[in-house]
N, C-alpha and C. Protein backbone atom coordinates (compact mmCIF):
# COMPACT_ATOMS: atom_id res chain seq x y z
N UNK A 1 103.62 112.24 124.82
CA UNK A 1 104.69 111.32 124.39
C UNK A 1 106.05 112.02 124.48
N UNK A 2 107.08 111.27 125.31
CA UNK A 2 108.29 111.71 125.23
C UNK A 2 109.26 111.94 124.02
N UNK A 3 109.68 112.59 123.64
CA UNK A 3 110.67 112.57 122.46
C UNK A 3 112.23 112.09 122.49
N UNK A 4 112.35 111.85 124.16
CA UNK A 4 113.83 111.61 124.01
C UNK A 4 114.29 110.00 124.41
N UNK A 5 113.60 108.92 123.45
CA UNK A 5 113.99 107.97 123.50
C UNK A 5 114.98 107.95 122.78
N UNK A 6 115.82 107.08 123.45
CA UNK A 6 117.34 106.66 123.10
C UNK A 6 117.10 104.73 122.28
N UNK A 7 117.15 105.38 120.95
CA UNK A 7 116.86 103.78 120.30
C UNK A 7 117.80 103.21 120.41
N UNK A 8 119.52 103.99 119.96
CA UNK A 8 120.19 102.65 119.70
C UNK A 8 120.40 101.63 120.95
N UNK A 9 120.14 102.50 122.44
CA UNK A 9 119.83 101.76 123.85
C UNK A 9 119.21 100.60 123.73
N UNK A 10 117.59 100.65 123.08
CA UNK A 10 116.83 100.05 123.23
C UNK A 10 116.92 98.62 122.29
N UNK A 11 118.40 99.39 121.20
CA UNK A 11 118.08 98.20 120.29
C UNK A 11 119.42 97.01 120.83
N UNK A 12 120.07 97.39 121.97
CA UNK A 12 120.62 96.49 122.92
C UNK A 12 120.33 95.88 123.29
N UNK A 13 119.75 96.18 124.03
CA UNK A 13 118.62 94.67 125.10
C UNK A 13 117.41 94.30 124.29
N UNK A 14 116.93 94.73 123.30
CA UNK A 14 116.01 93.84 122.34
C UNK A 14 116.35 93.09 121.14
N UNK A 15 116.09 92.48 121.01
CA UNK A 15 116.83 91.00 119.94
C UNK A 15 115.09 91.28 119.13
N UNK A 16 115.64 90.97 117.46
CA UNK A 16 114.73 91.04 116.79
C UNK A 16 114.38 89.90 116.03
N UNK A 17 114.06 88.26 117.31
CA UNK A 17 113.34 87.15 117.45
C UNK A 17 112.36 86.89 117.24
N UNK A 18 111.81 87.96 118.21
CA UNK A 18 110.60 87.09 118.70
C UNK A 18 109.25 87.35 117.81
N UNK A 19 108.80 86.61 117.24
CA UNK A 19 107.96 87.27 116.21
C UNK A 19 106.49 86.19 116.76
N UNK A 20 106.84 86.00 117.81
CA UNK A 20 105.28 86.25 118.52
C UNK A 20 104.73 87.23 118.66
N UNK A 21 105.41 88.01 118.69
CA UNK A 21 104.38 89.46 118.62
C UNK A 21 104.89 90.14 116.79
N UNK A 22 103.37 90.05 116.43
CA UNK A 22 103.39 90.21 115.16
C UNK A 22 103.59 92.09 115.08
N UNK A 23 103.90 92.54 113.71
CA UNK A 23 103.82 94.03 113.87
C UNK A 23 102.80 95.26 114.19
N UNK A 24 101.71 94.63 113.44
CA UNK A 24 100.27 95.38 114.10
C UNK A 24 99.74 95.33 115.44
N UNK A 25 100.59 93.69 116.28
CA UNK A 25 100.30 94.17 117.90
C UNK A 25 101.08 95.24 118.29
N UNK A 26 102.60 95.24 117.76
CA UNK A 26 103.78 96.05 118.26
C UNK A 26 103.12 97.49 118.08
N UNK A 27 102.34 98.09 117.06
CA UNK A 27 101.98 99.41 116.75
C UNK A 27 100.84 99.10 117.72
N UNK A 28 100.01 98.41 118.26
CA UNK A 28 99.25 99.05 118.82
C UNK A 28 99.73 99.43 120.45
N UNK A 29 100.65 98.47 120.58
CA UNK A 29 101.19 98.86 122.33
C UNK A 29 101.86 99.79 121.97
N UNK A 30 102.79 100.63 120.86
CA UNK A 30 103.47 101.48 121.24
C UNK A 30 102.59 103.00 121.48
N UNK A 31 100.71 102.58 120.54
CA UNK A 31 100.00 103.49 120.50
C UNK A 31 99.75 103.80 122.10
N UNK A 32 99.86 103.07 122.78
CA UNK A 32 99.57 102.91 123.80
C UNK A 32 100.88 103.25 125.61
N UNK A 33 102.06 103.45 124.76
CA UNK A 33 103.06 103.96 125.31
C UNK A 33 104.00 103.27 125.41
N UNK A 34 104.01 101.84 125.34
CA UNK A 34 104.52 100.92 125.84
C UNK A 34 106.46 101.33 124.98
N UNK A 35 107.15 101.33 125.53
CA UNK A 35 108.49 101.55 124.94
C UNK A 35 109.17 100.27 124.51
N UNK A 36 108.97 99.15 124.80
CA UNK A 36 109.29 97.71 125.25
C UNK A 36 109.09 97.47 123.34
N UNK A 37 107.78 97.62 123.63
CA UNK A 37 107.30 97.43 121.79
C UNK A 37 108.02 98.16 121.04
N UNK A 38 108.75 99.30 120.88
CA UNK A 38 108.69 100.05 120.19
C UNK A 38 110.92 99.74 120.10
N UNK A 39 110.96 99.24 121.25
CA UNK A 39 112.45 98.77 121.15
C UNK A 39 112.61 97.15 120.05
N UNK A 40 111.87 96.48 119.84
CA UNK A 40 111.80 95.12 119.69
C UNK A 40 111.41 95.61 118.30
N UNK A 41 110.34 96.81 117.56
CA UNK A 41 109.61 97.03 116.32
C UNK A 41 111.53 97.45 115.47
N UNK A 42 111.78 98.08 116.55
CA UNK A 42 113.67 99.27 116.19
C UNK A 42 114.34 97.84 115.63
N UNK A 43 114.33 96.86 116.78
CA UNK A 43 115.52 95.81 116.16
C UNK A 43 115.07 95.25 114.70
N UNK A 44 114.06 94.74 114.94
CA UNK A 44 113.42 93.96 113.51
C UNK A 44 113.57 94.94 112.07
N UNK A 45 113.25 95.96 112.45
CA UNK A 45 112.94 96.67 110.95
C UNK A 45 114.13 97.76 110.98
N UNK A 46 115.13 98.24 112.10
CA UNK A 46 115.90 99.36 112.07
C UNK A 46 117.17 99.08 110.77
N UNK A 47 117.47 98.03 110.28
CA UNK A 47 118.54 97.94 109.29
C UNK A 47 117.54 97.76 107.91
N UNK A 48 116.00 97.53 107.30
CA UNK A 48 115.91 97.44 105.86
C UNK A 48 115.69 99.41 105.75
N UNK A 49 114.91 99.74 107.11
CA UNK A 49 114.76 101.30 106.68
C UNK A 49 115.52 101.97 106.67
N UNK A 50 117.19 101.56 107.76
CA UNK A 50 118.15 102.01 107.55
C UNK A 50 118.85 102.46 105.71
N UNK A 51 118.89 101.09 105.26
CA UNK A 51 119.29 101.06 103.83
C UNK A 51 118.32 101.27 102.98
N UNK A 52 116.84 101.68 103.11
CA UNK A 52 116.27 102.37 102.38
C UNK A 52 116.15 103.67 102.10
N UNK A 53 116.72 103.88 103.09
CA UNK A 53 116.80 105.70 103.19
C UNK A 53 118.16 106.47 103.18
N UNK A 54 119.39 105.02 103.00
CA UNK A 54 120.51 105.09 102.61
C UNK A 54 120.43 105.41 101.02
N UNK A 55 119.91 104.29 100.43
CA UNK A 55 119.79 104.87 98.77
C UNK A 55 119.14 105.87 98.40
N UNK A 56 118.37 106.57 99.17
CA UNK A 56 117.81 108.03 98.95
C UNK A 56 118.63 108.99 99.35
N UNK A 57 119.05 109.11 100.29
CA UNK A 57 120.25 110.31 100.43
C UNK A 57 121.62 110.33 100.30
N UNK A 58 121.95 108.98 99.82
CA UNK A 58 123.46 108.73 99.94
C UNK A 58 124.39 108.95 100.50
N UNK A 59 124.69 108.98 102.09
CA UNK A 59 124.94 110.11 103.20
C UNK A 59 124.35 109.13 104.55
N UNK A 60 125.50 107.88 104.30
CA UNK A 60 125.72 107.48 105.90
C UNK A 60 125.10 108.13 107.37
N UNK A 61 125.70 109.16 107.54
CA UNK A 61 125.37 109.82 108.55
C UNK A 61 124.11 109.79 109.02
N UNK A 62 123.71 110.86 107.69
CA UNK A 62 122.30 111.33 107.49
C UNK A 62 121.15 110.18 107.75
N UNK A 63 121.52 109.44 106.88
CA UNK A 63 120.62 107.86 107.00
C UNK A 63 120.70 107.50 108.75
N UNK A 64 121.42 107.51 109.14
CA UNK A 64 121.46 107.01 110.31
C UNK A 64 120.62 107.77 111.05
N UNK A 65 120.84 109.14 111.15
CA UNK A 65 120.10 110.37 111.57
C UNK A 65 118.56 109.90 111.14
N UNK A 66 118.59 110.10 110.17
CA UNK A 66 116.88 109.92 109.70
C UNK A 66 116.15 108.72 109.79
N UNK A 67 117.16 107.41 110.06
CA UNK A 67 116.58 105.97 110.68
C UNK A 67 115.75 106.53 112.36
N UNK A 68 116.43 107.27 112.70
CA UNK A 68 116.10 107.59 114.00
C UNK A 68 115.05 108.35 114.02
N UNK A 69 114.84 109.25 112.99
CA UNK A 69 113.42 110.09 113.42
C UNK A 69 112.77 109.56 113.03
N UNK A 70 112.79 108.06 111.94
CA UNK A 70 111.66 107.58 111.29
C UNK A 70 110.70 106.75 112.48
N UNK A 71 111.60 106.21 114.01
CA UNK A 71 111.32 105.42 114.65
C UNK A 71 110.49 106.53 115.47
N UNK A 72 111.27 107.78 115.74
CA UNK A 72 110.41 108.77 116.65
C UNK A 72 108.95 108.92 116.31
N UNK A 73 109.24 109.26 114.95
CA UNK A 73 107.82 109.34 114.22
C UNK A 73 106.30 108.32 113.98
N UNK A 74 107.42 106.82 114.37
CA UNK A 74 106.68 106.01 114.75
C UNK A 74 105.92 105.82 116.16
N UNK A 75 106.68 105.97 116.97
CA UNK A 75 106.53 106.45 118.43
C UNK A 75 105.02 107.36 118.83
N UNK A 76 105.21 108.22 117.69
CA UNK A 76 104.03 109.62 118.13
C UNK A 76 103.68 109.20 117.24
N UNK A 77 103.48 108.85 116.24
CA UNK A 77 102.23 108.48 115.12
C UNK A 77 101.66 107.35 115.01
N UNK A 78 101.72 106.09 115.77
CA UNK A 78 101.50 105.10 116.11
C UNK A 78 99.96 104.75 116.30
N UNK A 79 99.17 105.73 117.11
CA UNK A 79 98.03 106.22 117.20
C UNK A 79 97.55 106.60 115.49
N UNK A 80 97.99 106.92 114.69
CA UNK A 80 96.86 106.80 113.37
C UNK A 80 97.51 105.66 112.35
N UNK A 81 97.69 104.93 112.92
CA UNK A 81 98.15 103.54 112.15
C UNK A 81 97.31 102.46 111.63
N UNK A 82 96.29 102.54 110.83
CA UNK A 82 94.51 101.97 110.50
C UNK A 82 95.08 100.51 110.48
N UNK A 83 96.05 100.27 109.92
CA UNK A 83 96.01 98.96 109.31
C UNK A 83 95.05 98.15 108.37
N UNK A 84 95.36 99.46 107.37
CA UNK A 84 95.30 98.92 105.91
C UNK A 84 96.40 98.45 105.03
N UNK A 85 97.69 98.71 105.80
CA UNK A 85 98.82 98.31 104.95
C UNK A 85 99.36 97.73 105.85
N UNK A 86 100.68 96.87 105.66
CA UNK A 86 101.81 96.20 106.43
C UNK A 86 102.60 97.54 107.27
N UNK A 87 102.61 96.99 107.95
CA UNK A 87 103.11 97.65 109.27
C UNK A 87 104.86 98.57 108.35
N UNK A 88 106.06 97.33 107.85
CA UNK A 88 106.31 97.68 107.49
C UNK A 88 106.32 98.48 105.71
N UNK A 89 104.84 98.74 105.06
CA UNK A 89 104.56 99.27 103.98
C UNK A 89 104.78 101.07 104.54
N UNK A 90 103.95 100.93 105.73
CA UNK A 90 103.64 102.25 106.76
C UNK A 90 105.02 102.83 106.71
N UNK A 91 105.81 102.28 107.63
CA UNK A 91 106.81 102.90 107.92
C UNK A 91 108.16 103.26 106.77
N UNK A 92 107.91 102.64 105.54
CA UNK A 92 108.56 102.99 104.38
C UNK A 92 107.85 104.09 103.84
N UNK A 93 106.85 104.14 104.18
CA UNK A 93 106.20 105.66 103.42
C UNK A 93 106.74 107.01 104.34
N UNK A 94 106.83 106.67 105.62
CA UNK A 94 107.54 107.61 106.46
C UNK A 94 108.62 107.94 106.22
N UNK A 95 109.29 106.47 106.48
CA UNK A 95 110.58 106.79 105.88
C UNK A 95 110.93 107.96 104.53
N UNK A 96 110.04 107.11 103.43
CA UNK A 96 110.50 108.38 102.42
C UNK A 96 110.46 109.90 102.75
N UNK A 97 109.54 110.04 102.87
CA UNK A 97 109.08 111.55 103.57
C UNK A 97 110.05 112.24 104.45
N UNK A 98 110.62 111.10 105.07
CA UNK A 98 111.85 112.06 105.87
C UNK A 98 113.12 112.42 104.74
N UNK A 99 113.45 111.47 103.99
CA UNK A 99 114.33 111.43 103.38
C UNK A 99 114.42 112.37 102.30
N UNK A 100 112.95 112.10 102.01
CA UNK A 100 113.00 113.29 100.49
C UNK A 100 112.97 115.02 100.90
N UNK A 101 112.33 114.88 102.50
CA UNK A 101 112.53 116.50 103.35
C UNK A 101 113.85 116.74 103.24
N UNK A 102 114.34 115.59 103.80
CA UNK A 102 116.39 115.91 103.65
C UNK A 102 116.89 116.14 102.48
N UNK A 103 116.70 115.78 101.57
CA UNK A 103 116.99 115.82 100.41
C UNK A 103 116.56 117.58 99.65
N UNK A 104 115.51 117.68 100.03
CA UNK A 104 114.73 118.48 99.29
C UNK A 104 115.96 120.32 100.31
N UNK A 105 115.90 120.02 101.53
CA UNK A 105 116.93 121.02 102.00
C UNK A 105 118.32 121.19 102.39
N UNK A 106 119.09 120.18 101.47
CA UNK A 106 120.11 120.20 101.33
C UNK A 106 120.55 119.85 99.21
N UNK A 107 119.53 120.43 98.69
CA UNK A 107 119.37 120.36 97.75
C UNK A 107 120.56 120.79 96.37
N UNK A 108 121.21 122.45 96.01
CA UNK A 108 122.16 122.84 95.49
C UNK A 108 123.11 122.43 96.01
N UNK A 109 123.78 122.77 96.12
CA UNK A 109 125.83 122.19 95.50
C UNK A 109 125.86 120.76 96.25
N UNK A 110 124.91 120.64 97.50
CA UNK A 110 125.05 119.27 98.24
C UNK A 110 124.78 118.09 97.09
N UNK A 111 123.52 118.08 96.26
CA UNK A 111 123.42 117.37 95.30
C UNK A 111 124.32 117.35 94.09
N UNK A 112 124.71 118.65 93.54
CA UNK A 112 125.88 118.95 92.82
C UNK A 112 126.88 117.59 92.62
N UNK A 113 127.63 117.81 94.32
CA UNK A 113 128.97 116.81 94.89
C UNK A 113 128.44 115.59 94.44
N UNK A 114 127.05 115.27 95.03
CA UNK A 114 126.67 113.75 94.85
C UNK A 114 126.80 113.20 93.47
N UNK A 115 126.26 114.01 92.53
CA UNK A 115 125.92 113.59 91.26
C UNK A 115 127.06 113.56 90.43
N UNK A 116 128.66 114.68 91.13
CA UNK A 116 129.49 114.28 90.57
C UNK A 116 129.98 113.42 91.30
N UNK A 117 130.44 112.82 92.40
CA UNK A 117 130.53 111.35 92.84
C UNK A 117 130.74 110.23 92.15
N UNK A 118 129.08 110.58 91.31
CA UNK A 118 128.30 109.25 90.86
C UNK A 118 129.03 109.03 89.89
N UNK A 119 129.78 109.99 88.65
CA UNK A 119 130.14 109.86 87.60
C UNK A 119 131.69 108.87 87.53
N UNK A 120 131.49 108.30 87.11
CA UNK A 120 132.24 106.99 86.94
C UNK A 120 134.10 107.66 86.34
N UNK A 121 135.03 107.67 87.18
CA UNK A 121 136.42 107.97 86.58
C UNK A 121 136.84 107.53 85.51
N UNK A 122 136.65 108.49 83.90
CA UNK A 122 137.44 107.85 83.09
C UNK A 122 138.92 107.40 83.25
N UNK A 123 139.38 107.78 83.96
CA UNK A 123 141.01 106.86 83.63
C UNK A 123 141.07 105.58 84.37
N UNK A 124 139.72 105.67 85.32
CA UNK A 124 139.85 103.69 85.74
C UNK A 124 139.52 102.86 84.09
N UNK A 125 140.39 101.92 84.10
CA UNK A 125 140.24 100.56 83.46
C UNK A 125 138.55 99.70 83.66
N UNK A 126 137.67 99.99 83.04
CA UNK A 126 136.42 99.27 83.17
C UNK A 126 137.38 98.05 83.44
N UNK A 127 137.83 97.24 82.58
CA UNK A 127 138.42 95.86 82.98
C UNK A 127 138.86 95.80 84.53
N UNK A 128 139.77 96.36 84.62
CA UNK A 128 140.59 96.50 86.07
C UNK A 128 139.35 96.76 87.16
N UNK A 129 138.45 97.91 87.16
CA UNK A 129 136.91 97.99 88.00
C UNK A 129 136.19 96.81 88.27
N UNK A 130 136.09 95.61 87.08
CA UNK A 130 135.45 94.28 87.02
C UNK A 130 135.84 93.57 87.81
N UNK A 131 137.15 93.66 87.96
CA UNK A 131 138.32 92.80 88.71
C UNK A 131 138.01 92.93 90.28
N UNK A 132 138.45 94.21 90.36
CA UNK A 132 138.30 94.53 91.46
C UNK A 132 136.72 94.85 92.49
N UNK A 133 135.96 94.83 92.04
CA UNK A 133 134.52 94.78 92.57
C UNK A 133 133.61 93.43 92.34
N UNK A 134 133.15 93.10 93.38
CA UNK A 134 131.82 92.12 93.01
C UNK A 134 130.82 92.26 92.44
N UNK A 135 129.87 91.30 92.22
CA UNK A 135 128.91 91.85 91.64
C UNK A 135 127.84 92.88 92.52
N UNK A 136 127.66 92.48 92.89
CA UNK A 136 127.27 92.91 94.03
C UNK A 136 126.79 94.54 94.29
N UNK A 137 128.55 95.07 94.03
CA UNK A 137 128.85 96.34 94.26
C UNK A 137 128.74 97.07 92.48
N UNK A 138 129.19 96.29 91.46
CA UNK A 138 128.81 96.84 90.52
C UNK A 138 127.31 97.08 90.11
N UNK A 139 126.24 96.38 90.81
CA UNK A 139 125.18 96.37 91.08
C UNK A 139 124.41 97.44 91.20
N UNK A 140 125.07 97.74 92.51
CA UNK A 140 125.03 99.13 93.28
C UNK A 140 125.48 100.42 92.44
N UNK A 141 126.31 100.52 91.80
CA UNK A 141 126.95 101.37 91.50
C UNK A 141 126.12 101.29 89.67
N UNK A 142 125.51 100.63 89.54
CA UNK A 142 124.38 100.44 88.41
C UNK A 142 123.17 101.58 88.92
N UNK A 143 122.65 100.83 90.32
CA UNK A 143 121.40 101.64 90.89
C UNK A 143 121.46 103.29 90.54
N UNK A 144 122.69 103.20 91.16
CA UNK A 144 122.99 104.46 91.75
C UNK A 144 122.96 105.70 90.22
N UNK A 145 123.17 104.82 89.07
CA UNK A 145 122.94 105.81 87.85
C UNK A 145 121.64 105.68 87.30
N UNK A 146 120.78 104.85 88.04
CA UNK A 146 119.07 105.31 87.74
C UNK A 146 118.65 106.55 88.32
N UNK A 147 117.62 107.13 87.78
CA UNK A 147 116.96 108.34 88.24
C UNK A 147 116.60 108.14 89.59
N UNK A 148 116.33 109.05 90.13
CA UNK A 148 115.93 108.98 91.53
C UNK A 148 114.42 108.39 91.97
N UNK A 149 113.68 108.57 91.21
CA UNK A 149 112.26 107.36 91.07
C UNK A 149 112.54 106.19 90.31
N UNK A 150 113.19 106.14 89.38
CA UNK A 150 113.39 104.82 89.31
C UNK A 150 114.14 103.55 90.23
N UNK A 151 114.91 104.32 90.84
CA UNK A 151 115.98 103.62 91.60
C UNK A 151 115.09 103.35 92.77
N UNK A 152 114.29 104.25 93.10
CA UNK A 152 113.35 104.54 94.22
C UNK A 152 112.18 102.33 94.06
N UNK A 153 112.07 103.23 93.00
CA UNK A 153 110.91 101.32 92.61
C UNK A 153 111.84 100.31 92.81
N UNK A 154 113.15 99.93 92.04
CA UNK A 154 113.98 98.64 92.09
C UNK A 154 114.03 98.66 93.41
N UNK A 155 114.72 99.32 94.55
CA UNK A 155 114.88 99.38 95.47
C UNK A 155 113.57 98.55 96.37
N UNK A 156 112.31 99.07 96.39
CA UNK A 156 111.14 99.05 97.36
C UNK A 156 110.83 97.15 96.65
N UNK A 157 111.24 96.99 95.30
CA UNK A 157 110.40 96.00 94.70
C UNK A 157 111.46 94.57 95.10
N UNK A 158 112.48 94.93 94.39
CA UNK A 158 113.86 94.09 94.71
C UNK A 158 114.48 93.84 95.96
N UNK A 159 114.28 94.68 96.84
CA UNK A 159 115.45 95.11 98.29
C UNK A 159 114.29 94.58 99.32
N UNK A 160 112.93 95.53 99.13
CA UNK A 160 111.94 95.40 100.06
C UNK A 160 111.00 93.84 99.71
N UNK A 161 111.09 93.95 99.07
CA UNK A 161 110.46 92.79 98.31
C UNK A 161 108.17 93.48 98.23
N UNK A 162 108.35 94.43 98.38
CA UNK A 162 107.07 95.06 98.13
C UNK A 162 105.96 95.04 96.58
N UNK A 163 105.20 94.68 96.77
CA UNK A 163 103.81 94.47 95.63
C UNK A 163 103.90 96.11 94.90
N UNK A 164 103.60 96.10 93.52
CA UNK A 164 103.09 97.54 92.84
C UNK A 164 102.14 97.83 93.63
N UNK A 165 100.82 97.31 94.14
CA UNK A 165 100.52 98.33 94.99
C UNK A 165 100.71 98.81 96.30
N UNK A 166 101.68 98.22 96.90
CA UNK A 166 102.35 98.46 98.32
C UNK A 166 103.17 99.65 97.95
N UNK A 167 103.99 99.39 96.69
CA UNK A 167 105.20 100.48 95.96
C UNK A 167 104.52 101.58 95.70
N UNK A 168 102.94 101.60 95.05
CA UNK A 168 102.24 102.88 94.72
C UNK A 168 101.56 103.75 96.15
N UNK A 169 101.03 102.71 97.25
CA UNK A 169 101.07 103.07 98.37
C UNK A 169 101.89 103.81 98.76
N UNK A 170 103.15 103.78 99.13
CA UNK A 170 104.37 104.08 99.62
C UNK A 170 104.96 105.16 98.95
N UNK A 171 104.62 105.36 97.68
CA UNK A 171 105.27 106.61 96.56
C UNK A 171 104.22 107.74 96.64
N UNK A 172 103.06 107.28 96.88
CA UNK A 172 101.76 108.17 96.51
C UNK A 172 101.43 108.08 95.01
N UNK A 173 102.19 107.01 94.53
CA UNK A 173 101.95 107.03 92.31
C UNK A 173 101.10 105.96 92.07
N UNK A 174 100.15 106.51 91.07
CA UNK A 174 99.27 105.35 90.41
C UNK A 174 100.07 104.11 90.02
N UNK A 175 99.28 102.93 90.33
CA UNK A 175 99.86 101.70 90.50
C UNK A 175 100.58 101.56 88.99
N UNK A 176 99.67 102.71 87.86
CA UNK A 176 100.19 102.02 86.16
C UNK A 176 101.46 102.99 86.41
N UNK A 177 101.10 103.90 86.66
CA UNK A 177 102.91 104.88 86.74
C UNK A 177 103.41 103.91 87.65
N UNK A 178 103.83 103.42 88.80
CA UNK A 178 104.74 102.54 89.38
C UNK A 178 105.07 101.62 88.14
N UNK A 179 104.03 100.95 87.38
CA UNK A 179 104.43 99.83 86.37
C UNK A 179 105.31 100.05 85.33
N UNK A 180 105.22 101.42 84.71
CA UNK A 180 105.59 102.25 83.78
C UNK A 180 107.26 102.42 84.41
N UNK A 181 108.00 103.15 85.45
CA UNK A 181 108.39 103.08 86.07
C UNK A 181 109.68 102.35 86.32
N UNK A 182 109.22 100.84 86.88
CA UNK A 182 109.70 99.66 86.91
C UNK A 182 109.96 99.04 85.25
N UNK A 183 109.06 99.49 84.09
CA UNK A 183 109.57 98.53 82.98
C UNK A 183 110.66 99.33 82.15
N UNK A 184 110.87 100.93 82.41
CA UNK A 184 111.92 101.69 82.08
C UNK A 184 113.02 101.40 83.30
N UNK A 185 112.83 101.63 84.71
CA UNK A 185 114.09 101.46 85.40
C UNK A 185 114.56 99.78 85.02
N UNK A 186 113.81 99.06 84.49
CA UNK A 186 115.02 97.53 84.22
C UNK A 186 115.27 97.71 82.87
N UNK A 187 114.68 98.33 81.68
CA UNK A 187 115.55 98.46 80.75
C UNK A 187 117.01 99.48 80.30
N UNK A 188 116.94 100.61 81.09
CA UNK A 188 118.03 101.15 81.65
C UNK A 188 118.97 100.72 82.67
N UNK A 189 118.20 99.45 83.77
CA UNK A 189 119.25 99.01 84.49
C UNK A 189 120.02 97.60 83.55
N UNK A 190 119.20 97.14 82.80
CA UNK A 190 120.08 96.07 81.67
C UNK A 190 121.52 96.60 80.81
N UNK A 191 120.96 97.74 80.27
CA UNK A 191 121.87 98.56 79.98
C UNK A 191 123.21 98.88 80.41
N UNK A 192 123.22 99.05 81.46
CA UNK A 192 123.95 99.41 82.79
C UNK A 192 124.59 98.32 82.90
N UNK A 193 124.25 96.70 83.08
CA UNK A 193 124.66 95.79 83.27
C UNK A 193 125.61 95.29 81.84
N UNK A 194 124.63 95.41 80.90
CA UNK A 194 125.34 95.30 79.59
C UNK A 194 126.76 95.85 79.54
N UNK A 195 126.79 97.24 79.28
CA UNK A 195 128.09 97.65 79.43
C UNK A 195 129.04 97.33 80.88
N UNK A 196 128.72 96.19 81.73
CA UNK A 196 130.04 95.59 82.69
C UNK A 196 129.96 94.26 82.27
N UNK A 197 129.46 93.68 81.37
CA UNK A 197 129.39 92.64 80.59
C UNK A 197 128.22 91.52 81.23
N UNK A 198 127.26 91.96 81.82
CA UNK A 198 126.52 90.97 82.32
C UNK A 198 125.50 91.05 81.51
N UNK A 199 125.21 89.43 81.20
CA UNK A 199 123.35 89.71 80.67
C UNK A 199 122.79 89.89 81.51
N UNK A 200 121.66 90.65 80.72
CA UNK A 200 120.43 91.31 81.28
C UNK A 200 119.44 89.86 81.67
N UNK A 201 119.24 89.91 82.76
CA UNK A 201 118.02 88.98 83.07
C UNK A 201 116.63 89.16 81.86
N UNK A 202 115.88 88.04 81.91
CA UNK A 202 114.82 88.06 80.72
C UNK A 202 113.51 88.42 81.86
């Protein structure tokens, strides 16, 4: 298998339509070499794994970078793809794995910067912040002060729209720790919401 496919090429001339070809055919032609499949698998799924692996490293670039090896990796690993899970369950578990490698070696002062980033400017006006952001983005900027497994579940459950056991699949965590998990990351994300004045969903 070649390594030097050029995706964002491929994700030119493939439009991510045609969903006559379902994802478990697409993995099996790409097991099979076919590049055609593996340009058409890039369009369909290259922007949720994009932004899944955006909220893990926080680092544009990087995400972009690591969208790309997640597809390589698909490419050459395509061949042990059983299909016991959703095609895209598979490739979110990859995904993580790349992300948390990145993460894991760019770890001191790189995380440092991030975490001070995250910390919210006391001399902004919470009021004036309300004003000026949607919900949307205050949302985001909620996530972003969950722990890094917690944020990890809202993300896969909310974003991906993935089952606890697709989420425990995908984490490698017992389905009751995913549950556990998820009922602390929404009472800390209520919280979060609370103080920008939103109720907490029931």
């Amino acid at each position: 298998m070649q390594n030097s496919l050029s995706l964002p090429k491929l994700q030119s001339r493939i439009t991510p339509d045609s969903h006559a070809h379902p994802d478990a055919a697409l993995i099996a032609r790409i097991a099979a070499g076919d590049r055609g499949a593996l340009g058409l698998l890039f369009a369909r799924h290259r922007v949720r794994v994009y932004r899944f692996v955006l909220r893990l490293v926080n680092n544009a670039a990087n995400a972009d970078d690591l969208t790309s090896e997640v597809f390589l990796d698909v490419w050459k690993q395509a061949h042990r793809f059983e299909g016991r899970s959703q095609v895209s369950t598979w490739m979110l578990a990859i995904a993580r794995h790349r992300a948390l490698s990145a993460l894991r070696s760019r770890r001191d002062e790189q995380l440092d910067e991030d975490l001070a980033a995250a910390i919210p400017d006391s001399a902004d006006d919470a009021e004036t912040l309300l004003h000026e952001q949607n919900k949307a983005a205050i949302l985001r900027q909620c996530l972003a002060q969950l722990s890094p497994a917690h944020r990890e579940i809202v993300d896969l459950v909310y974003y991906h729209g993935k089952s606890i056991a697709e989420v425990a699949e995908i984490t490698g965590a017992p389905e009751a720790t995913v549950k556990t998990r998820m009922f602390y990351a929404r009472k800390r994300l209520a919280v979060l919401l609370d103080a920008w004045g939103f109720q907490a969903a029931a």
